[in-house]
N, C-alpha and C. Protein backbone atom coordinates (compact mmCIF):
# COMPACT_ATOMS: atom_id res chain seq x y z
N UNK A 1 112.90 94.41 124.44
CA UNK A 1 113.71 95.42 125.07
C UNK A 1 115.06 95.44 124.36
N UNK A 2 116.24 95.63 125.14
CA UNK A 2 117.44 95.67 124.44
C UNK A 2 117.90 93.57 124.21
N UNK A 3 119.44 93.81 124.64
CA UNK A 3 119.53 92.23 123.81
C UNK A 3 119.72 91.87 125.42
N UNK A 4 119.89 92.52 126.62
CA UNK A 4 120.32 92.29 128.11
C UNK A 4 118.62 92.71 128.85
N UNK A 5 118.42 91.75 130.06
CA UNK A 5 117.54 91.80 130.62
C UNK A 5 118.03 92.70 132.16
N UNK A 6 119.17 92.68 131.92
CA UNK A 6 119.82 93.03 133.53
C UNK A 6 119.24 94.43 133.95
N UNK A 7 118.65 94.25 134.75
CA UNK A 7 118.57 96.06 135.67
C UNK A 7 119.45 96.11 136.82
N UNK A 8 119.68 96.95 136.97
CA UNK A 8 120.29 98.02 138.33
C UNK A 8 121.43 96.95 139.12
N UNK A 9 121.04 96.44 140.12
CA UNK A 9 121.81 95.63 141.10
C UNK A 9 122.08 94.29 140.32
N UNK A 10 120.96 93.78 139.19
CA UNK A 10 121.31 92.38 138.43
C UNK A 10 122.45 92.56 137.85
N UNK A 11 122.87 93.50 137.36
CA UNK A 11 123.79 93.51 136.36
C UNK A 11 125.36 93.03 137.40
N UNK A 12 125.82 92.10 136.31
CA UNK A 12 126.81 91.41 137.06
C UNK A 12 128.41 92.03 136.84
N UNK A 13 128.62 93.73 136.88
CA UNK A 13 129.83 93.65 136.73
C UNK A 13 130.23 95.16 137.70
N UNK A 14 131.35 94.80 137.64
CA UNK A 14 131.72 96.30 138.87
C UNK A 14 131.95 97.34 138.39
N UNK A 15 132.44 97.75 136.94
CA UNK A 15 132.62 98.84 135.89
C UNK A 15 131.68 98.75 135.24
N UNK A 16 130.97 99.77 134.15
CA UNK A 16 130.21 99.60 133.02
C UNK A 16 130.43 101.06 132.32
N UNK A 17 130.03 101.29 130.84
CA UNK A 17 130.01 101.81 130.23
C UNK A 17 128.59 102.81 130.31
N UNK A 18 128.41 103.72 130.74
CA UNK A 18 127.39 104.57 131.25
C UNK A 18 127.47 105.38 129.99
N UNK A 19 125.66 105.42 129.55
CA UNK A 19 124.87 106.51 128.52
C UNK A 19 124.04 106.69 129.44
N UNK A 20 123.59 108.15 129.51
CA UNK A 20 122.34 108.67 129.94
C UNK A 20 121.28 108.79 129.18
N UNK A 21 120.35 109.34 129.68
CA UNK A 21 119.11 108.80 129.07
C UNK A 21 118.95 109.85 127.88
N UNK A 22 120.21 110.60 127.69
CA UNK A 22 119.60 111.54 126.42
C UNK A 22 120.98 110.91 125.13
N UNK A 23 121.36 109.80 125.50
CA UNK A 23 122.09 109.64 124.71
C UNK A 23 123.94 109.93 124.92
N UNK A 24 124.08 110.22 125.40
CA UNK A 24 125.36 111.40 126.32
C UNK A 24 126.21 109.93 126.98
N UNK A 25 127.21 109.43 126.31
CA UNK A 25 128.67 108.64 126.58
C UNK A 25 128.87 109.21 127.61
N UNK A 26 129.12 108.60 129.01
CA UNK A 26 129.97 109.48 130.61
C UNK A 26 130.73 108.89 130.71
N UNK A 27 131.09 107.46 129.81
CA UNK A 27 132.41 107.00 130.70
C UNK A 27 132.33 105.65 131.24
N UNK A 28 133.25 104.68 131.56
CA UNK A 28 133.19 103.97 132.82
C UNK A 28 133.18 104.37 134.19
N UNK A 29 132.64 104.03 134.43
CA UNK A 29 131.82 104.69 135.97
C UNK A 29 131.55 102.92 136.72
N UNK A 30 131.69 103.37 138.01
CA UNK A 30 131.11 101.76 138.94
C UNK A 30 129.66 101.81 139.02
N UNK A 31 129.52 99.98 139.25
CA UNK A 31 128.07 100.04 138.90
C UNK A 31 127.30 100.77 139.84
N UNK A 32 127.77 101.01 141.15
CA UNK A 32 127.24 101.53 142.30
C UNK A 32 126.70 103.01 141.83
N UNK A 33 127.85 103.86 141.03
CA UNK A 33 127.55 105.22 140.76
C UNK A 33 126.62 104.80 140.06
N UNK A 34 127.11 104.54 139.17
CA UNK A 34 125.59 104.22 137.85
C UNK A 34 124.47 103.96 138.30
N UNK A 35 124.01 102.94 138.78
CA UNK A 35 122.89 103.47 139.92
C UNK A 35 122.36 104.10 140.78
N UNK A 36 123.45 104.23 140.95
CA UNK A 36 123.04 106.13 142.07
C UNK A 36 122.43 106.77 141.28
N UNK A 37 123.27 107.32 139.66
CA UNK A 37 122.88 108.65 139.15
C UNK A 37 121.51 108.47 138.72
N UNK A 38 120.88 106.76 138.15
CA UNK A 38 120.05 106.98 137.52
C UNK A 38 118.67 106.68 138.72
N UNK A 39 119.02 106.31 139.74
CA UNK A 39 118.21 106.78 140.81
C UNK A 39 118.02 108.14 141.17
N UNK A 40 118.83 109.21 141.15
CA UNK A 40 118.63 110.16 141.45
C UNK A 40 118.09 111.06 140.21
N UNK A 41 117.95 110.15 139.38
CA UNK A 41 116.76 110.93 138.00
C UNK A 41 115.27 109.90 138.09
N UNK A 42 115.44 109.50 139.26
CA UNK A 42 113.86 108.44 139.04
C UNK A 42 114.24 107.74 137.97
N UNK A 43 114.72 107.29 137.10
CA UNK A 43 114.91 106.59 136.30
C UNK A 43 115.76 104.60 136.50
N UNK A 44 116.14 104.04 135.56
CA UNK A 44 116.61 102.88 136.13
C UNK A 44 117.58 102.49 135.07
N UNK A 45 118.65 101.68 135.59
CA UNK A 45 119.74 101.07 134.84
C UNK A 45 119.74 100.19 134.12
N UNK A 46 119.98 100.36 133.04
CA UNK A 46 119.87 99.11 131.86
C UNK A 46 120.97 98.30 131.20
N UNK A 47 121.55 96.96 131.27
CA UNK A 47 122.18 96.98 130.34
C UNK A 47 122.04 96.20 129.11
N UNK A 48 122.61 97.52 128.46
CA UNK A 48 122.18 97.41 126.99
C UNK A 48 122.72 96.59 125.68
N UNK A 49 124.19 96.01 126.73
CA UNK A 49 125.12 94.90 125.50
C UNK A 49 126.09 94.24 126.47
N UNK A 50 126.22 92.78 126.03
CA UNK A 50 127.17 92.08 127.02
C UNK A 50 128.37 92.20 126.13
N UNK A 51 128.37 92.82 125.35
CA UNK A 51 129.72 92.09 123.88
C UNK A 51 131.26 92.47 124.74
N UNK A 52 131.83 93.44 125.60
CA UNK A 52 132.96 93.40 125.87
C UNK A 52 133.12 93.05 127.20
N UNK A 53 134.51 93.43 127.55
CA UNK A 53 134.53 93.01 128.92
C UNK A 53 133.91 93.85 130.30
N UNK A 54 133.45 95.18 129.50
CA UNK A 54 133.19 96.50 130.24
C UNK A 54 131.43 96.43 129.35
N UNK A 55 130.31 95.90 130.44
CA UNK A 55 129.24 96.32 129.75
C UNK A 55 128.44 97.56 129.58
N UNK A 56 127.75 97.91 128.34
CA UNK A 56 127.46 99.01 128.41
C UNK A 56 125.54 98.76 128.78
N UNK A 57 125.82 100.29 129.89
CA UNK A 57 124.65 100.53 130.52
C UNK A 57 123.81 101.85 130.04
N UNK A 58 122.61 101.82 130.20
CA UNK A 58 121.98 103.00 129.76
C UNK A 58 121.12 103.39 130.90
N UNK A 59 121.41 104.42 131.21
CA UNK A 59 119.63 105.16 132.23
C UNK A 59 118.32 105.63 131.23
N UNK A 60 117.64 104.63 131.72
CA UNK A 60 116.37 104.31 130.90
C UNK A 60 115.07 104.56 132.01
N UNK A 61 114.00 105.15 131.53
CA UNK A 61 112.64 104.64 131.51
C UNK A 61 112.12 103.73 131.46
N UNK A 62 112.41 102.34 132.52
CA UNK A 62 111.49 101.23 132.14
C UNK A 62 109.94 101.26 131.56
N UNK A 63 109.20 102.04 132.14
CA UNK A 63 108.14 101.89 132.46
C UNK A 63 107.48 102.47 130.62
N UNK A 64 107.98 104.07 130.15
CA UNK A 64 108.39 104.55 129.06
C UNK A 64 108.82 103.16 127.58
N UNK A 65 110.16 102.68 128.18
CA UNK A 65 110.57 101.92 127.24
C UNK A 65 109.75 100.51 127.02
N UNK A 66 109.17 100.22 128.59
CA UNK A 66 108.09 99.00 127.62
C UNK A 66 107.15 98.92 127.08
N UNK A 67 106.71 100.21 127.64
CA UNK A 67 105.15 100.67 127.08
C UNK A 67 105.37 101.01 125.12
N UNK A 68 106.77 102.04 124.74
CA UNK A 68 106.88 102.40 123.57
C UNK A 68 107.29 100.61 122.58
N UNK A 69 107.90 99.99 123.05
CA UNK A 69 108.22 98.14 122.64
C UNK A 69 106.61 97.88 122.48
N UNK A 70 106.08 97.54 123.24
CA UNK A 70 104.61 96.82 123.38
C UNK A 70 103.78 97.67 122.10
N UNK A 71 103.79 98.94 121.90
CA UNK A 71 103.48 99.39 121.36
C UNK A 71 103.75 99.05 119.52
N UNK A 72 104.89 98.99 119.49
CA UNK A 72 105.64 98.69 118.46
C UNK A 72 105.34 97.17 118.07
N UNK A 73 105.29 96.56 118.81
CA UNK A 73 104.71 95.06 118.59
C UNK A 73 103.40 94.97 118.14
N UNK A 74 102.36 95.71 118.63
CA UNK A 74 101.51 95.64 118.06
C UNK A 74 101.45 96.20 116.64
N UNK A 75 102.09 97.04 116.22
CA UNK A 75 101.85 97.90 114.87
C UNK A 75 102.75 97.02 114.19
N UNK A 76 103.68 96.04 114.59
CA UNK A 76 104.22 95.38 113.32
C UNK A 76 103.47 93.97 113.19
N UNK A 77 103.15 93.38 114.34
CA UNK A 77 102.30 92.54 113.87
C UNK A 77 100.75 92.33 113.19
N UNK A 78 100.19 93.76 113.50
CA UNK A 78 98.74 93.63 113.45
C UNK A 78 97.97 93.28 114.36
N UNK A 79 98.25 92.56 115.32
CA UNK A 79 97.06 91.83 116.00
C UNK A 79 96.57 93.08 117.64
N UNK A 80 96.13 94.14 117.06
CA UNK A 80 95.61 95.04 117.76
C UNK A 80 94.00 94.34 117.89
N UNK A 81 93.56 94.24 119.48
CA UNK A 81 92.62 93.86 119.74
C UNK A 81 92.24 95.30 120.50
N UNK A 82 90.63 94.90 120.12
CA UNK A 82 89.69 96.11 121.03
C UNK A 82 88.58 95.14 121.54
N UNK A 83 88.17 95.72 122.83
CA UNK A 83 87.30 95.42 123.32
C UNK A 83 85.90 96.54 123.69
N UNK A 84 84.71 95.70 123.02
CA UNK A 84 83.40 96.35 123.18
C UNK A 84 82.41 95.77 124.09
N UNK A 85 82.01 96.07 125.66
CA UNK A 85 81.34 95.92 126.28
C UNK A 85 79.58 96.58 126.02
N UNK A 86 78.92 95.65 125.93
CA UNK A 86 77.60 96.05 126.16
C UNK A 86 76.67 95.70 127.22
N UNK A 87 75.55 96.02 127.71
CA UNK A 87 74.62 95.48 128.65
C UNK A 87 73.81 94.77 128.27
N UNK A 88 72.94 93.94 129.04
CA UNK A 88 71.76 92.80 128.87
C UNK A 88 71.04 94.16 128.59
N UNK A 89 70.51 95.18 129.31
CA UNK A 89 69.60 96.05 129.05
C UNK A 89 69.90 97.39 128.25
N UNK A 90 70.47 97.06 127.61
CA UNK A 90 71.23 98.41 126.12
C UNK A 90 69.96 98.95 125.82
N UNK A 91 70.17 100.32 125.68
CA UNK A 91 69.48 100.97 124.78
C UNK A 91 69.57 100.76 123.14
N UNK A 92 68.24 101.35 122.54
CA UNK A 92 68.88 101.38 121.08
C UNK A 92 69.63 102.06 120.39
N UNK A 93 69.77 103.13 121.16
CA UNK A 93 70.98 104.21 120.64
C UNK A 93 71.81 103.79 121.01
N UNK A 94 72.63 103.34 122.67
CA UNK A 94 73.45 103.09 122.66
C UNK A 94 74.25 101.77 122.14
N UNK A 95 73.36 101.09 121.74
CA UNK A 95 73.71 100.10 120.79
C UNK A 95 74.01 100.43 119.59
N UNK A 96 73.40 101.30 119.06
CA UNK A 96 73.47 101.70 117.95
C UNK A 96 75.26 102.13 117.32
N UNK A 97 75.41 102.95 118.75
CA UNK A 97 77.22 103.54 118.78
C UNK A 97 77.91 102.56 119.01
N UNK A 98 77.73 101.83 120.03
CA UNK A 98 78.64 100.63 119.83
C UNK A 98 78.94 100.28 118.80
N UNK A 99 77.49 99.33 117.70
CA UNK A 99 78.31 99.13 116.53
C UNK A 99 78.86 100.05 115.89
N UNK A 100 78.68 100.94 115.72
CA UNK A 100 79.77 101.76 115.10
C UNK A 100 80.79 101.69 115.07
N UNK A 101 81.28 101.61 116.66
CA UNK A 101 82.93 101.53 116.92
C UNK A 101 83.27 100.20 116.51
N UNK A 102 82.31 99.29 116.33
CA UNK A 102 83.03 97.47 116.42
C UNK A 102 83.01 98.06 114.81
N UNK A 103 82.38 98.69 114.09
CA UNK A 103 82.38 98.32 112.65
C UNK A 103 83.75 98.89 112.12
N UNK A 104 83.81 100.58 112.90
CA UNK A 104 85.07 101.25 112.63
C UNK A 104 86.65 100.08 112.86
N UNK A 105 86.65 99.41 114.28
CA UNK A 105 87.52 98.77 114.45
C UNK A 105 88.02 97.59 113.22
N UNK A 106 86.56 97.11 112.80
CA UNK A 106 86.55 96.27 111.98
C UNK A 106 87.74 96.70 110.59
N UNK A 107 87.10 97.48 110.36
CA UNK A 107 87.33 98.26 109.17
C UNK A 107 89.00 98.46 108.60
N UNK A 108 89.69 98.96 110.24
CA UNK A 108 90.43 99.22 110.55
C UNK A 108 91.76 97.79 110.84
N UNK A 109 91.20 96.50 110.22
CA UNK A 109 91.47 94.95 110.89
C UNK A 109 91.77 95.01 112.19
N UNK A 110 91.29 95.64 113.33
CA UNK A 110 91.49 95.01 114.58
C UNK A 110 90.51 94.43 114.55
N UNK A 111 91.06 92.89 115.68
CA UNK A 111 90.02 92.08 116.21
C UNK A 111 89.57 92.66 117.32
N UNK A 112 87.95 92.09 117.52
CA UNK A 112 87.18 92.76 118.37
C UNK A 112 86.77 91.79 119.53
N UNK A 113 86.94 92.43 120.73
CA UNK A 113 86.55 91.02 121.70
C UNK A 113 85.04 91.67 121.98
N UNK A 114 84.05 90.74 121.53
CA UNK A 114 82.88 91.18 121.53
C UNK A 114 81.97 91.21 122.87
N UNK A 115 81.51 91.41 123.76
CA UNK A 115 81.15 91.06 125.44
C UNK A 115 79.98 91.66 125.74
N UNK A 116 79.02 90.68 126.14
CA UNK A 116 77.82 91.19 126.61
C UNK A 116 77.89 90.72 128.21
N UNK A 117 77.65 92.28 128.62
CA UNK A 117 77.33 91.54 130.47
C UNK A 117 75.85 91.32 130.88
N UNK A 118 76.13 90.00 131.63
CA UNK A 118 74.98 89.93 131.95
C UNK A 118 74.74 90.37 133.80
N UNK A 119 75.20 91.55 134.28
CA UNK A 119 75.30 92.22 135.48
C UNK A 119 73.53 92.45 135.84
N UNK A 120 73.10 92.11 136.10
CA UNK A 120 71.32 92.66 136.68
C UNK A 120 70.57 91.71 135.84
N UNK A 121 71.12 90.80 135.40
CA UNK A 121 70.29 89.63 134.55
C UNK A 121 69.75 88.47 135.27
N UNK A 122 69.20 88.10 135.62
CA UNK A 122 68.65 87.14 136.40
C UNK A 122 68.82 85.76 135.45
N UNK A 123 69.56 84.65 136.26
CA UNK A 123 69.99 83.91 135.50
C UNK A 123 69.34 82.65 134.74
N UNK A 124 67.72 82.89 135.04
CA UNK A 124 66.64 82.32 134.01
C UNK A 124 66.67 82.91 133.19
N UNK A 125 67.59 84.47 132.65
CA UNK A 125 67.10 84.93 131.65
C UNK A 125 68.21 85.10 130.38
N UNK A 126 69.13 83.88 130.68
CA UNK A 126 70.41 83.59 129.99
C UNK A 126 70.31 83.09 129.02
N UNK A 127 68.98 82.59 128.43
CA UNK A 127 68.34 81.65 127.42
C UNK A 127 68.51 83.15 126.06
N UNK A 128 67.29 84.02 126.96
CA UNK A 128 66.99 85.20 126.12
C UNK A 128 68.41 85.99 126.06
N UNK A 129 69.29 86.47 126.71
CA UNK A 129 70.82 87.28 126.75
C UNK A 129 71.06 85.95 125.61
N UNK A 130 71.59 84.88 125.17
CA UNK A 130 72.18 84.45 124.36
C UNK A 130 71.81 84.67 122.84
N UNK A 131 70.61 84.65 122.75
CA UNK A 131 68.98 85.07 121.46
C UNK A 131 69.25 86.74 121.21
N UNK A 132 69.40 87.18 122.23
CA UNK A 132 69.95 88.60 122.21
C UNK A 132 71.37 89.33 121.53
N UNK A 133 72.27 88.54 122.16
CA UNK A 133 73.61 88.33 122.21
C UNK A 133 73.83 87.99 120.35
N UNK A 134 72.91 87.18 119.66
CA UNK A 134 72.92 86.62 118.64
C UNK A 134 72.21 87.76 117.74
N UNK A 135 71.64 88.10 118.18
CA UNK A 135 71.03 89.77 117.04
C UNK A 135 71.95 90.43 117.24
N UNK A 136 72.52 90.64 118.32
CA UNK A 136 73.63 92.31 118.30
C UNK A 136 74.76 91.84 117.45
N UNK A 137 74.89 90.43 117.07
CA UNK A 137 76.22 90.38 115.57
C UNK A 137 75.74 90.15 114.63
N UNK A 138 74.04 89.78 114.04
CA UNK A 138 73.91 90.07 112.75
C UNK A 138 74.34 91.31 112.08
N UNK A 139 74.51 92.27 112.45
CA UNK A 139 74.64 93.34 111.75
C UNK A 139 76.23 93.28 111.21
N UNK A 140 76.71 92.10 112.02
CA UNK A 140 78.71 92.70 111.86
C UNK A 140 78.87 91.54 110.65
N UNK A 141 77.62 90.30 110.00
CA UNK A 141 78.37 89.50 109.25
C UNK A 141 78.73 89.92 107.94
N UNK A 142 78.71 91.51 107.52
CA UNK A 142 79.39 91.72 106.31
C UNK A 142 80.69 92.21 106.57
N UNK A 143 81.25 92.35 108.11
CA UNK A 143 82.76 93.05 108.46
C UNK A 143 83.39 92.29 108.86
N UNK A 144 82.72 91.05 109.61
CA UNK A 144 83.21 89.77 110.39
C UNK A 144 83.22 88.65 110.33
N UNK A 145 84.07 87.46 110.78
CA UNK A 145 83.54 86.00 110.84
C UNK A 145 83.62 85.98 112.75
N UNK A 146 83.20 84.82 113.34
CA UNK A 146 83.13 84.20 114.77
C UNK A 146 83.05 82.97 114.67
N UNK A 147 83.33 82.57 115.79
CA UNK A 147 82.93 81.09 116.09
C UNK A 147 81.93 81.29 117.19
N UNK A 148 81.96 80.30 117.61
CA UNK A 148 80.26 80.13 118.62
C UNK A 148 80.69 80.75 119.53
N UNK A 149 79.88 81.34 120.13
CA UNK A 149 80.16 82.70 121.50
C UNK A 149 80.25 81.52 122.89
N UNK A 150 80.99 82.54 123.49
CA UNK A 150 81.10 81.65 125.18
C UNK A 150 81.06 82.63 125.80
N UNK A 151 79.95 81.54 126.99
CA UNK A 151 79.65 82.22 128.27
C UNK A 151 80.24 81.52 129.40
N UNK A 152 80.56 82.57 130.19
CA UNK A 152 81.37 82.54 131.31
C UNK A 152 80.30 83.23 132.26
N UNK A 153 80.43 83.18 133.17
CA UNK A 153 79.88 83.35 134.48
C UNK A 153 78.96 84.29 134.71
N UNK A 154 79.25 86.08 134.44
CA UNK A 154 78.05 86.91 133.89
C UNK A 154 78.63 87.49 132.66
N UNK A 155 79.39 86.89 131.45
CA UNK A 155 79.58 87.28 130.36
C UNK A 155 78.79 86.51 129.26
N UNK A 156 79.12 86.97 128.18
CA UNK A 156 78.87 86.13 127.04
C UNK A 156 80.04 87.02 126.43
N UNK A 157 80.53 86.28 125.18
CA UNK A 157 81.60 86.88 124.41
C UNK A 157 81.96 86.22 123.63
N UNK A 158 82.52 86.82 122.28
CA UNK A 158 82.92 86.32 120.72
C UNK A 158 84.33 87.21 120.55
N UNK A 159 84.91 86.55 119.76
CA UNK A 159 86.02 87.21 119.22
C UNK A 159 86.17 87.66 117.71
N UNK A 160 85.69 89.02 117.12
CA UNK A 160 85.37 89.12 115.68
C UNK A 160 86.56 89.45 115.55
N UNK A 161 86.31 88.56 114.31
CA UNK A 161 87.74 89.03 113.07
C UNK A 161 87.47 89.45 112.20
N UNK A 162 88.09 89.98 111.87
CA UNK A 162 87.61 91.06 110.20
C UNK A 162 88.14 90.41 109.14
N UNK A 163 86.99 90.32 108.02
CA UNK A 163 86.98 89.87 106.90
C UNK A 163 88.31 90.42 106.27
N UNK A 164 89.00 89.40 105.68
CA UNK A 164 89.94 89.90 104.54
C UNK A 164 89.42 91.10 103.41
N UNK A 165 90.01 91.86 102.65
CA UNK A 165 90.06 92.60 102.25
C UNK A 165 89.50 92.14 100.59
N UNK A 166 88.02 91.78 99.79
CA UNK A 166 88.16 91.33 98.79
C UNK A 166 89.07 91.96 97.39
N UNK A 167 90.14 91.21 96.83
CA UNK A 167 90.80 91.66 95.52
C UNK A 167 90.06 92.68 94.49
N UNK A 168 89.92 93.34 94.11
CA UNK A 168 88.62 93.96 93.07
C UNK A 168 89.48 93.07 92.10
N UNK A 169 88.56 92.69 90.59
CA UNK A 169 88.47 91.74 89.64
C UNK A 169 89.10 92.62 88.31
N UNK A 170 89.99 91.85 87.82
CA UNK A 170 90.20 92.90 86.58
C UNK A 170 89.76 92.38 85.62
């Protein structure tokens, strides 16, 4: 977020330096107004720097501003995960699309949280869902590596990572 965690009533001072949410300097204003105004836009009070003696506040979009941050975190780090649910009783077509999307994701280096449910599986038949579970990622070992899959309660699940990118040879 900004370099201050303070919202609305946290913020510890009786003046502040008020921006609205389009950018727009109003002034020192009390913190009371300042929360008023940005209550009366549905919106919420931020402050955005402790550096003087008068902090400056912004009327912000929490909800907006963490979602666009979170967002941003993912695109600078990379580590965009997707998740692909399948059934114990998949069709072959619809298996078929699935991999697609795990291959596209692949392709794309997101990691894939791989998940087979076992919802209507009868749990003598967890032997075969694992034997199963183990064909539906042969197809990904030219996009992927895994480690050994885990089952949880009516899941099974792997976490694919996508192969590095080979150098071409000069």
């Amino acid at each position: 977020m900004a370099e201050s965690k303070y919202l609305n009533h946290q913020i510890k001072a009786n003046t502040v330096l008020l921006i609205d949410e389009t950018g727009a300097k109003l002034g020192n204003i009390s913190l009371k107004d300042a929360v008023l105004k940005a209550k009366e836009k549905g919106l919420d009070l931020l402050q955005v720097s402790e550096s003087s003696l008068i902090p400056v506040c912004k009327i912000v979009d929490l909800g907006k501003l963490k979602y666009e941050e979170s967002k941003k975190k993912h695109v600078h780090n990379g580590d965009m995960t997707k998740e692909i649910r399948i059934g114990f009783n998949i069709s072959e077509h619809d298996f078929q699309t699935k991999l697609s999307h795990v291959t596209e994701f692949l392709k794309k280096h997101y990691k894939v949280n791989y998940v087979l449910k076992l919802k209507g599986c009868p749990r003598s038949q967890v032997g075969q869902a694992i034997e199963k579970f183990h064909k539906f990622l042969e197809p990904l070992t030219e996009h992927a590596t895994w480690t050994q899959p885990k089952q949880f309660d009516k899941t099974i699940s792997v976490m694919l990572m996508p192969k590095a990118k080979e150098k071409p040879q000069v």
